[in-house]
PDB file of N, CA and C in Angstrom:
ATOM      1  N   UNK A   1       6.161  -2.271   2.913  1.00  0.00           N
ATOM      2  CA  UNK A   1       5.638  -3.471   2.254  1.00  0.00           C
ATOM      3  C   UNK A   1       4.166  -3.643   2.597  1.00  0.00           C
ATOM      4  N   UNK A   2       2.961  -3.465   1.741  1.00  0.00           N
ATOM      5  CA  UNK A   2       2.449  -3.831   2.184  1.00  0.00           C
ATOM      6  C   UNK A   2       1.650  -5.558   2.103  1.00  0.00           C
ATOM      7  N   UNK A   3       0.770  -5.981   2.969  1.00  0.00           N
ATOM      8  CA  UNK A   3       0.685  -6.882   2.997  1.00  0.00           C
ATOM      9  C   UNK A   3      -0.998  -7.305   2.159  1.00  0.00           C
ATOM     10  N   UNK A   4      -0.850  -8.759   1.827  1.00  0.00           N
ATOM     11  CA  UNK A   4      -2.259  -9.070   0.117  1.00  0.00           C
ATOM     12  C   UNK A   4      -3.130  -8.981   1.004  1.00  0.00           C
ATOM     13  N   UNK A   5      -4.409  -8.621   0.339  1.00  0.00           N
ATOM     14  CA  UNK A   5      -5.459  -8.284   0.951  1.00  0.00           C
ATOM     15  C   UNK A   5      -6.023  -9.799   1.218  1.00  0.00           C
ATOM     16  N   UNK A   6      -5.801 -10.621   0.795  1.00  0.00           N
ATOM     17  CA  UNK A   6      -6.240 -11.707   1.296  1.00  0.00           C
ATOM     18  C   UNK A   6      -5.989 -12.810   2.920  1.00  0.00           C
ATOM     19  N   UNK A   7      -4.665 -11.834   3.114  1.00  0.00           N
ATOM     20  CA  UNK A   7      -4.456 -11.936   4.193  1.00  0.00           C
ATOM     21  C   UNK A   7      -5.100 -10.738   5.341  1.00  0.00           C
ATOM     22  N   UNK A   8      -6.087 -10.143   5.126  1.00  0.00           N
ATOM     23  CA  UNK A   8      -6.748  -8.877   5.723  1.00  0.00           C
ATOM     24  C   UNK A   8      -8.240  -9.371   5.517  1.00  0.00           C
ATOM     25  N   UNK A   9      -9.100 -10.400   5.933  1.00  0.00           N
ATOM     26  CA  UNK A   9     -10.215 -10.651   5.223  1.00  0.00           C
ATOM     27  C   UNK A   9     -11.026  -9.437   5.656  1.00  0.00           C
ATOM     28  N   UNK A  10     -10.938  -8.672   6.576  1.00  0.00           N
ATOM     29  CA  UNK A  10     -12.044  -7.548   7.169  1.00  0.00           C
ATOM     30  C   UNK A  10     -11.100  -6.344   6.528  1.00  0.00           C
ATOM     31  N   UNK A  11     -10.415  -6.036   6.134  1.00  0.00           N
ATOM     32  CA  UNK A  11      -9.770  -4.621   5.632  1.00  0.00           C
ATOM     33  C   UNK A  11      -8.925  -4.488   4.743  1.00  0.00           C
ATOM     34  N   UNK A  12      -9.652  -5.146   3.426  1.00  0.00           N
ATOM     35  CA  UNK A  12      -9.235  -4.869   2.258  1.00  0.00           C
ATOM     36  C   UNK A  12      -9.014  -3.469   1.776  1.00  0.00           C
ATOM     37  N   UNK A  13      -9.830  -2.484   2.350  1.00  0.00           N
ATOM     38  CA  UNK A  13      -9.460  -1.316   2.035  1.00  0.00           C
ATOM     39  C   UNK A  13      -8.513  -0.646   3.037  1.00  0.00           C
ATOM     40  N   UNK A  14      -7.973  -0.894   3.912  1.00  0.00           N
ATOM     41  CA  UNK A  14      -6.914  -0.676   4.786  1.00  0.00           C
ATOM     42  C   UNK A  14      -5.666  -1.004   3.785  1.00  0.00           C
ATOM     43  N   UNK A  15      -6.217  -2.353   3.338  1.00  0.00           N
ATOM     44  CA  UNK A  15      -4.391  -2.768   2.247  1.00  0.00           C
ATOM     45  C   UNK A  15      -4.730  -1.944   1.317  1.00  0.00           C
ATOM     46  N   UNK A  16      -5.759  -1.420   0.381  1.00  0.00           N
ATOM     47  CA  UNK A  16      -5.517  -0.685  -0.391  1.00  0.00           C
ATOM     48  C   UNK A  16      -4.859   0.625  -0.438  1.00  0.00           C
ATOM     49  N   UNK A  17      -5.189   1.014   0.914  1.00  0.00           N
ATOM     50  CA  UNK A  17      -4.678   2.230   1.249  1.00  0.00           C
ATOM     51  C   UNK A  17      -3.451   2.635   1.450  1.00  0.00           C
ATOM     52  N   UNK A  18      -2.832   1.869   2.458  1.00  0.00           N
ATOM     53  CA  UNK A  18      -1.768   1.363   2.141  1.00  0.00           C
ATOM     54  C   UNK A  18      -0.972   0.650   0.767  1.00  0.00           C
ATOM     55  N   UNK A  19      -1.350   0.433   0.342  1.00  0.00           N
ATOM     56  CA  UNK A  19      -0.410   0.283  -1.061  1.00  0.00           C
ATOM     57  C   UNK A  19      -0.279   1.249  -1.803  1.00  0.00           C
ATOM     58  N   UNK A  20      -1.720   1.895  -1.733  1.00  0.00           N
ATOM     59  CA  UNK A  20      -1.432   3.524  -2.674  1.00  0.00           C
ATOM     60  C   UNK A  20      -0.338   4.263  -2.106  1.00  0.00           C
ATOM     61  N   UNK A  21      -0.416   4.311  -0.605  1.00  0.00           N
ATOM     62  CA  UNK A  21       0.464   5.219   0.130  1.00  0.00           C
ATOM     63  C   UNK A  21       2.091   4.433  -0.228  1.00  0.00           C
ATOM     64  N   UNK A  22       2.360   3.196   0.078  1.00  0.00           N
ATOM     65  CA  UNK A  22       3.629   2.892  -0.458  1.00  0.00           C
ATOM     66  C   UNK A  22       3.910   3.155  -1.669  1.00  0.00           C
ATOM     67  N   UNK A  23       3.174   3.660  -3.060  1.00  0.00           N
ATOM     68  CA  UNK A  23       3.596   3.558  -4.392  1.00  0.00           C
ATOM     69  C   UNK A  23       3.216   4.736  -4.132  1.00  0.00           C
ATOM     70  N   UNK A  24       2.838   5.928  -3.807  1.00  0.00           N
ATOM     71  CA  UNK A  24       3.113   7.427  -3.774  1.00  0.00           C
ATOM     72  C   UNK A  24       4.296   7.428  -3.511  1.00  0.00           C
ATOM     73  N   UNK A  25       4.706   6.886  -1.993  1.00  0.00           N
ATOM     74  CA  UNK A  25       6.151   6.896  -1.390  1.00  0.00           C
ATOM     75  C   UNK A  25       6.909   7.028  -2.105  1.00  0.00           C
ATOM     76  N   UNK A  26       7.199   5.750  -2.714  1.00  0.00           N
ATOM     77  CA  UNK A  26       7.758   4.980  -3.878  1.00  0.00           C
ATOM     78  C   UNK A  26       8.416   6.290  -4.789  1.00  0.00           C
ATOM     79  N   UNK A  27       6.809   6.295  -5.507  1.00  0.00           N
ATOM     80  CA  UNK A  27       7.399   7.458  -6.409  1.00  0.00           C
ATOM     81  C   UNK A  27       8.098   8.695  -6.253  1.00  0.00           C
ATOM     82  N   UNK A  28       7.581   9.271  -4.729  1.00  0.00           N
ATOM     83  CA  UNK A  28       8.208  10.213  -4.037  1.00  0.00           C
ATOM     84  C   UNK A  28       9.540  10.610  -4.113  1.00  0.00           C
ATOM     85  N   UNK A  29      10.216   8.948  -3.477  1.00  0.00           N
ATOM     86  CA  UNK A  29      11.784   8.708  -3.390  1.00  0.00           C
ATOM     87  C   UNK A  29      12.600   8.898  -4.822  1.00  0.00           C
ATOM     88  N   UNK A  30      11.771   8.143  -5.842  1.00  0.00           N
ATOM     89  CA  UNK A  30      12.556   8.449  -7.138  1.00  0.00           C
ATOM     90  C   UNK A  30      12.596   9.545  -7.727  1.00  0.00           C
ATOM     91  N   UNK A  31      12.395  10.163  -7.272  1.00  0.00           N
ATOM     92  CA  UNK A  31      12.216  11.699  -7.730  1.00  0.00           C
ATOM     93  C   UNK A  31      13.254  12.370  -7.506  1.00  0.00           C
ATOM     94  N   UNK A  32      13.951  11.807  -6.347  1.00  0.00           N
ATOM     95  CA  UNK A  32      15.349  12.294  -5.862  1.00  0.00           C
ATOM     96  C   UNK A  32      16.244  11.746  -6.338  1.00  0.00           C
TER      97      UNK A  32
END
């Protein structure tokens, strides 16, 4: 899960990164 970048005021790109990486995941799993 990741968490809104608004709750990250210094590392908005940390949540971004994380979210890409959970919706790669994501897609990863459905694949199976």
């Amino acid at each position: 899960m990741s968490v809104p970048c608004l709750w990250y005021h210094n590392s908005c790109m940390y949540d971004r990164l994380v979210s890409f990486t959970d919706i790669f995941y994501s897609v990863e799993f459905n694949k199976w």
